[in-house]
PDB file of N, CA and C in Angstrom:
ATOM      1  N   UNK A   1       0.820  -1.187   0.000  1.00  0.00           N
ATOM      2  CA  UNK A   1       0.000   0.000   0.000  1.00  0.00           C
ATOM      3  C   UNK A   1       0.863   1.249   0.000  1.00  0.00           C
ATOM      4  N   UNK A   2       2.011   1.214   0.068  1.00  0.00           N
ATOM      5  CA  UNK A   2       2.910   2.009   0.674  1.00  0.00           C
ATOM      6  C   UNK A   2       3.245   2.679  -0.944  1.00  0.00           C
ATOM      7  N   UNK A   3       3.370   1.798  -1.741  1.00  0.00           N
ATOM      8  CA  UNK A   3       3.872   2.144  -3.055  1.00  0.00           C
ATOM      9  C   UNK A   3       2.885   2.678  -3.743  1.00  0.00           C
ATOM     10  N   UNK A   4       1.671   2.371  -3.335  1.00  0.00           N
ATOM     11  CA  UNK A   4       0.453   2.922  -4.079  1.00  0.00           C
ATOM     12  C   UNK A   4      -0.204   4.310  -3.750  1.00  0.00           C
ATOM     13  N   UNK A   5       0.249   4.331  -1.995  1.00  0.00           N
ATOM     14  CA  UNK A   5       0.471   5.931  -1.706  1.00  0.00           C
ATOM     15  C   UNK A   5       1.265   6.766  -2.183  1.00  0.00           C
ATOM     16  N   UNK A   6       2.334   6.740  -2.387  1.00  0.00           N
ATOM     17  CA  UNK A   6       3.688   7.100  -2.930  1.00  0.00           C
ATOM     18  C   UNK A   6       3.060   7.488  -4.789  1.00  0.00           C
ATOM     19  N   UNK A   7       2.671   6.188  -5.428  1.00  0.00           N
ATOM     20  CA  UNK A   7       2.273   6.788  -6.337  1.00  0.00           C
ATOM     21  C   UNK A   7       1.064   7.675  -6.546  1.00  0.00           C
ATOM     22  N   UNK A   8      -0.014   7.139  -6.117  1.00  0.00           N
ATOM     23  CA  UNK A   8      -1.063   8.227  -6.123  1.00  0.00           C
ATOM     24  C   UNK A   8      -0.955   9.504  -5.734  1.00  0.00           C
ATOM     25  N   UNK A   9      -0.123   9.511  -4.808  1.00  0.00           N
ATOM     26  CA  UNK A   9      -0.573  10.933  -3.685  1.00  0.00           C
ATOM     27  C   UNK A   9       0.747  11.728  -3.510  1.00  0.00           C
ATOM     28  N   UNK A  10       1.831  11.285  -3.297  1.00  0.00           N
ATOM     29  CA  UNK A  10       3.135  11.940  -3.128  1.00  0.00           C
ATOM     30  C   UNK A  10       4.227  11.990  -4.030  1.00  0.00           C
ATOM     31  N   UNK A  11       3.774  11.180  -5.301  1.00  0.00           N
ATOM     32  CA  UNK A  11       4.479  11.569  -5.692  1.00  0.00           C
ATOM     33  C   UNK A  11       4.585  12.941  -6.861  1.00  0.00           C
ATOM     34  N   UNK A  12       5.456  13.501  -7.139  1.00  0.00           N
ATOM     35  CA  UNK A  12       5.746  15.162  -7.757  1.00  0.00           C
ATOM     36  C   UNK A  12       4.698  15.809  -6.753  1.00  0.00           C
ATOM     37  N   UNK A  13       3.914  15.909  -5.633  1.00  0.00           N
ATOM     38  CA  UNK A  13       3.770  17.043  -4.836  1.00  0.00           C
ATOM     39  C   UNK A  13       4.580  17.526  -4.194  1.00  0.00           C
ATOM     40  N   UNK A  14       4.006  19.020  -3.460  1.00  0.00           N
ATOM     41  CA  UNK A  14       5.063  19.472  -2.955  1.00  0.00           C
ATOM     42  C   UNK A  14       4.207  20.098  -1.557  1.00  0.00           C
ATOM     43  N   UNK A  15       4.909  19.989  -0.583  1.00  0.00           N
ATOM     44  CA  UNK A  15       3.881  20.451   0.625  1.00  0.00           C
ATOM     45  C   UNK A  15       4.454  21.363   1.167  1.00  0.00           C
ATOM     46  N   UNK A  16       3.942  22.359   1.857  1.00  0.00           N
ATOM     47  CA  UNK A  16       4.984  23.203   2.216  1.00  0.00           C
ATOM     48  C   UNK A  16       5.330  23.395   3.955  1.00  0.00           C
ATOM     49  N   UNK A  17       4.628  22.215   4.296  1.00  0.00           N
ATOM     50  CA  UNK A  17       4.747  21.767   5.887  1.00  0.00           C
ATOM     51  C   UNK A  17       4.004  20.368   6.301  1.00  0.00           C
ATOM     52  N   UNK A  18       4.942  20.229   7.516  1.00  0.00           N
ATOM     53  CA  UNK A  18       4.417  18.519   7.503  1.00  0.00           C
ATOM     54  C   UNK A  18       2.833  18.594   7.591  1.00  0.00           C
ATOM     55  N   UNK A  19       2.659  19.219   8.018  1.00  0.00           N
ATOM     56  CA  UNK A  19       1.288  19.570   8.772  1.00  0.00           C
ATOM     57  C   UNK A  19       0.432  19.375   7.124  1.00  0.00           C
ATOM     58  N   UNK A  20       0.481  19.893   5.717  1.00  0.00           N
ATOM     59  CA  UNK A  20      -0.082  19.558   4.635  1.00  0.00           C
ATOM     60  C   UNK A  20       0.266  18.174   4.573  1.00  0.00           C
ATOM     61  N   UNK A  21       1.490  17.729   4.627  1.00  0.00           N
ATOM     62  CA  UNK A  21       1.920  16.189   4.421  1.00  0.00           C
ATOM     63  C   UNK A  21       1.180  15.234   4.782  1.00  0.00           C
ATOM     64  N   UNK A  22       0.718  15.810   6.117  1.00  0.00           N
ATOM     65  CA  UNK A  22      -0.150  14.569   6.841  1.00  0.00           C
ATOM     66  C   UNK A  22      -1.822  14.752   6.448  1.00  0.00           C
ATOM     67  N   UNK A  23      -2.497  16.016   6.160  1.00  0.00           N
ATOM     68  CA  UNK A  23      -3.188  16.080   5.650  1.00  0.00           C
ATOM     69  C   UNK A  23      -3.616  15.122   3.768  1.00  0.00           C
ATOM     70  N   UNK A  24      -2.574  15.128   3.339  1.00  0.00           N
ATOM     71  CA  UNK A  24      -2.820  14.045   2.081  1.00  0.00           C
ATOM     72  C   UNK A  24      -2.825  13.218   2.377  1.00  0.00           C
ATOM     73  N   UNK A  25      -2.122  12.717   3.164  1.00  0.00           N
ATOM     74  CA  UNK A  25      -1.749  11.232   3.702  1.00  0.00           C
ATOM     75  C   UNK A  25      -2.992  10.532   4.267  1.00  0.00           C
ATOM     76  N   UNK A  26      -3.666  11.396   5.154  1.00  0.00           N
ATOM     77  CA  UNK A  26      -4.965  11.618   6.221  1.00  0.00           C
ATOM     78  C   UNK A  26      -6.385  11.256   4.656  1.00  0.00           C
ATOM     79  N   UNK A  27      -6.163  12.274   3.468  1.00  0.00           N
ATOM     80  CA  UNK A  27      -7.235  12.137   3.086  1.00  0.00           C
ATOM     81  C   UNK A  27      -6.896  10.459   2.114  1.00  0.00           C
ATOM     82  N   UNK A  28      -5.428  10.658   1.352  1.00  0.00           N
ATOM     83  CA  UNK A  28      -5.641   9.602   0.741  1.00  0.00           C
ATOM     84  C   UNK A  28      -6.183   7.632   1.046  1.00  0.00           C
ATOM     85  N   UNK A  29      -5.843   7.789   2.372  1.00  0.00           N
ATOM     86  CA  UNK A  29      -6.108   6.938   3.671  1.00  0.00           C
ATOM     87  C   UNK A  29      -8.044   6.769   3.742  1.00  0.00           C
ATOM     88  N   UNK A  30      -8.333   8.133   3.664  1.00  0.00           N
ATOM     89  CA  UNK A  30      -9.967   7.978   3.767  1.00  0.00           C
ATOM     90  C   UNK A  30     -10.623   7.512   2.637  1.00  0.00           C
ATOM     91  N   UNK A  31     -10.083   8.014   1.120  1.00  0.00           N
ATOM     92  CA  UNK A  31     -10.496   7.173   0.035  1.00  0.00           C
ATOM     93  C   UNK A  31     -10.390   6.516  -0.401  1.00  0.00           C
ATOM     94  N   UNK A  32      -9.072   5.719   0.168  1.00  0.00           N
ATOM     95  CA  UNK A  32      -9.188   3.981  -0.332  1.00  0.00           C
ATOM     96  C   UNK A  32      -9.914   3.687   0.716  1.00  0.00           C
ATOM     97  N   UNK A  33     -10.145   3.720   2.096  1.00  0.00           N
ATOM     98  CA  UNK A  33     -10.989   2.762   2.734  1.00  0.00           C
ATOM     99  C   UNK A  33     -12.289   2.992   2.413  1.00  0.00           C
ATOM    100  N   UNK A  34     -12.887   3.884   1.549  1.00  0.00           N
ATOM    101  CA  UNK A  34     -14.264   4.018   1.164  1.00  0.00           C
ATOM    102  C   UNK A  34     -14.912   2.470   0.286  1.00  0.00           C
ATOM    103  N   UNK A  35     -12.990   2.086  -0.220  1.00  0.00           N
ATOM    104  CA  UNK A  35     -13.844   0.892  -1.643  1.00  0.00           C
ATOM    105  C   UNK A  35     -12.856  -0.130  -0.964  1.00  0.00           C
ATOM    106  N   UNK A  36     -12.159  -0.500   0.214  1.00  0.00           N
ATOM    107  CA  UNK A  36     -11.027  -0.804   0.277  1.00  0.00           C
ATOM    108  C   UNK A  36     -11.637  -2.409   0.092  1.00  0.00           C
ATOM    109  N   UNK A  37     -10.432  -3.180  -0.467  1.00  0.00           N
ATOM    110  CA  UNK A  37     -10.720  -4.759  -0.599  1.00  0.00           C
ATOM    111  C   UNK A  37      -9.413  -5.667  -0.115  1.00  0.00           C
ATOM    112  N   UNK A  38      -9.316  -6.481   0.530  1.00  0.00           N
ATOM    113  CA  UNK A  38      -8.270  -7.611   0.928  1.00  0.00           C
ATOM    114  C   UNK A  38      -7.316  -7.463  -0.460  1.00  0.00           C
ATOM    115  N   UNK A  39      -6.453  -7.389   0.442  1.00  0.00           N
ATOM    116  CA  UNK A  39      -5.358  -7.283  -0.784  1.00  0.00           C
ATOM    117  C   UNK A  39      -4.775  -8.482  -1.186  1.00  0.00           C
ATOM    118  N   UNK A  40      -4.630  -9.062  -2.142  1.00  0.00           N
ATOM    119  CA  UNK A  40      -4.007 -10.625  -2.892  1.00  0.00           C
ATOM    120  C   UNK A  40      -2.317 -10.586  -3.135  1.00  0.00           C
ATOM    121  N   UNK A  41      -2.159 -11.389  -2.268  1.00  0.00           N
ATOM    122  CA  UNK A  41      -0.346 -11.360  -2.334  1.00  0.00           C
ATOM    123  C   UNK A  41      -0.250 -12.292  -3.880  1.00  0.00           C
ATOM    124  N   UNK A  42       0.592 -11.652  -4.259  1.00  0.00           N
ATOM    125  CA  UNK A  42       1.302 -13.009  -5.468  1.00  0.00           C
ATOM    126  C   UNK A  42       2.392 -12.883  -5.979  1.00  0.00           C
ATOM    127  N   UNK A  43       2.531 -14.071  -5.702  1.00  0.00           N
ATOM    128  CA  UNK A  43       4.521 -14.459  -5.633  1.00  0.00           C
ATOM    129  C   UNK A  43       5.247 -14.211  -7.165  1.00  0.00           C
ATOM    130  N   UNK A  44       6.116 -13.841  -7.519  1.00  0.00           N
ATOM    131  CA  UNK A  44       6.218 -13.673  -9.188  1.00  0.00           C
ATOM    132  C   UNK A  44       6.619 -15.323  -9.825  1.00  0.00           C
ATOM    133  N   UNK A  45       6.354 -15.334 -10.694  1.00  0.00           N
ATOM    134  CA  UNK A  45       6.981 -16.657 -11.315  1.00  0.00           C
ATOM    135  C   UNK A  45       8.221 -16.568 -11.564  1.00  0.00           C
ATOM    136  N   UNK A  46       9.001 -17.604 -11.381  1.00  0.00           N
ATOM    137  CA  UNK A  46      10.404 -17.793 -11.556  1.00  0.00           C
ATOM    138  C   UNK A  46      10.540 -19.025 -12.209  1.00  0.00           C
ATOM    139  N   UNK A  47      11.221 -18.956 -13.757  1.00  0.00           N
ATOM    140  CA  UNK A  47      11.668 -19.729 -14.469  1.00  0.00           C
ATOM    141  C   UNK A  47      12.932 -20.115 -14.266  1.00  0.00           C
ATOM    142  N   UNK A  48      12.824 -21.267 -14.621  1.00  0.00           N
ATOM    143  CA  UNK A  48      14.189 -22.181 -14.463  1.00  0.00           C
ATOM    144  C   UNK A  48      15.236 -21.771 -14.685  1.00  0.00           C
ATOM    145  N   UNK A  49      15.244 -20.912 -16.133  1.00  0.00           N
ATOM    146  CA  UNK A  49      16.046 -20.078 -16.791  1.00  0.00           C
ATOM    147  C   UNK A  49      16.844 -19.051 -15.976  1.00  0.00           C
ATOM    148  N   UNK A  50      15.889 -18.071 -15.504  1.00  0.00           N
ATOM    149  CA  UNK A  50      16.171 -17.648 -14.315  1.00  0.00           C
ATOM    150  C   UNK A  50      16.891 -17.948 -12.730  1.00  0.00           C
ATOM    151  N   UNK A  51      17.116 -18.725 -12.507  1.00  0.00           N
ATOM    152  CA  UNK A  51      17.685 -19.872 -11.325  1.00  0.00           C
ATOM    153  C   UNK A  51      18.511 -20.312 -11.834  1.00  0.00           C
ATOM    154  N   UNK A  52      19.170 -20.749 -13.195  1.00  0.00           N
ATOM    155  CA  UNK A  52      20.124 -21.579 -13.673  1.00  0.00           C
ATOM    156  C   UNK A  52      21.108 -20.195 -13.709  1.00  0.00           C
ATOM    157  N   UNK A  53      20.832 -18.855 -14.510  1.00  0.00           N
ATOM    158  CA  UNK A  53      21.570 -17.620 -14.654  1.00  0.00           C
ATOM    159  C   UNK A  53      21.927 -17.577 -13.191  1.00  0.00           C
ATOM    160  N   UNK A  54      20.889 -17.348 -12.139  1.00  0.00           N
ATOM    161  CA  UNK A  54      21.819 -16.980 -10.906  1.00  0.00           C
ATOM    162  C   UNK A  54      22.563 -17.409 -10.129  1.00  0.00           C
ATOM    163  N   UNK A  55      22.465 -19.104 -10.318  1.00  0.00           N
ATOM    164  CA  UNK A  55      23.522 -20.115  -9.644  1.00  0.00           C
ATOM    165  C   UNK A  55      24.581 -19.275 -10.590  1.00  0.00           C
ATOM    166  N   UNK A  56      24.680 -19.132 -12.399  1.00  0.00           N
ATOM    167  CA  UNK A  56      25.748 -19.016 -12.640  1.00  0.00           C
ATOM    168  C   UNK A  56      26.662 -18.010 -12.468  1.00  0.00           C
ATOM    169  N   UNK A  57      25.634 -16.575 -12.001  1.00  0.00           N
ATOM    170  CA  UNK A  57      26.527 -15.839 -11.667  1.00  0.00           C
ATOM    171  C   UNK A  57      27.040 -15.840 -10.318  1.00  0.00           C
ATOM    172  N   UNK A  58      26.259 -16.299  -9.379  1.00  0.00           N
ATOM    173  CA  UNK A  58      26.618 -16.306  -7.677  1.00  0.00           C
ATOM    174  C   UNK A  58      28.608 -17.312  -7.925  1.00  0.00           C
ATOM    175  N   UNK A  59      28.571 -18.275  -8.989  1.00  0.00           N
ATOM    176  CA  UNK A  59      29.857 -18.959  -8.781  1.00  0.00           C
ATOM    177  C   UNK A  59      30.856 -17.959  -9.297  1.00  0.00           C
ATOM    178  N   UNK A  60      30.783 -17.110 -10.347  1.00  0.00           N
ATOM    179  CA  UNK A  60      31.385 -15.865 -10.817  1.00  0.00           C
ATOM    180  C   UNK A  60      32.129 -15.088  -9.759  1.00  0.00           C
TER     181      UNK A  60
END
């Protein structure tokens, strides 16, 4: 969620005291929990291909 604040809300603003800072933070916080849903972890896929390259570089 952290990255999704960061993108939605902070990032290229500019605040000109913490006191605004926490105010975005405060509202962006109130409008995701308006629709908020369980969030789904998922692991990335990792190909073999992938695992064979990093054994080969870890012996490098």
């Amino acid at each position: 969620m952290v990255r999704y604040l960061i993108r939605k809300t902070l990032k290229g603003a500019s605040f000109s005291n913490v006191t605004e800072l926490k105010e975005a933070i405060e509202a962006f916080i109130t409008r995701h929990n308006q629709n908020a849903q369980p969030f789904k972890w998922r692991r990335p896929e990792v190909k073999g291909s992938q695992i064979k390259n990093t054994i080969a570089n870890l012996r490098n």
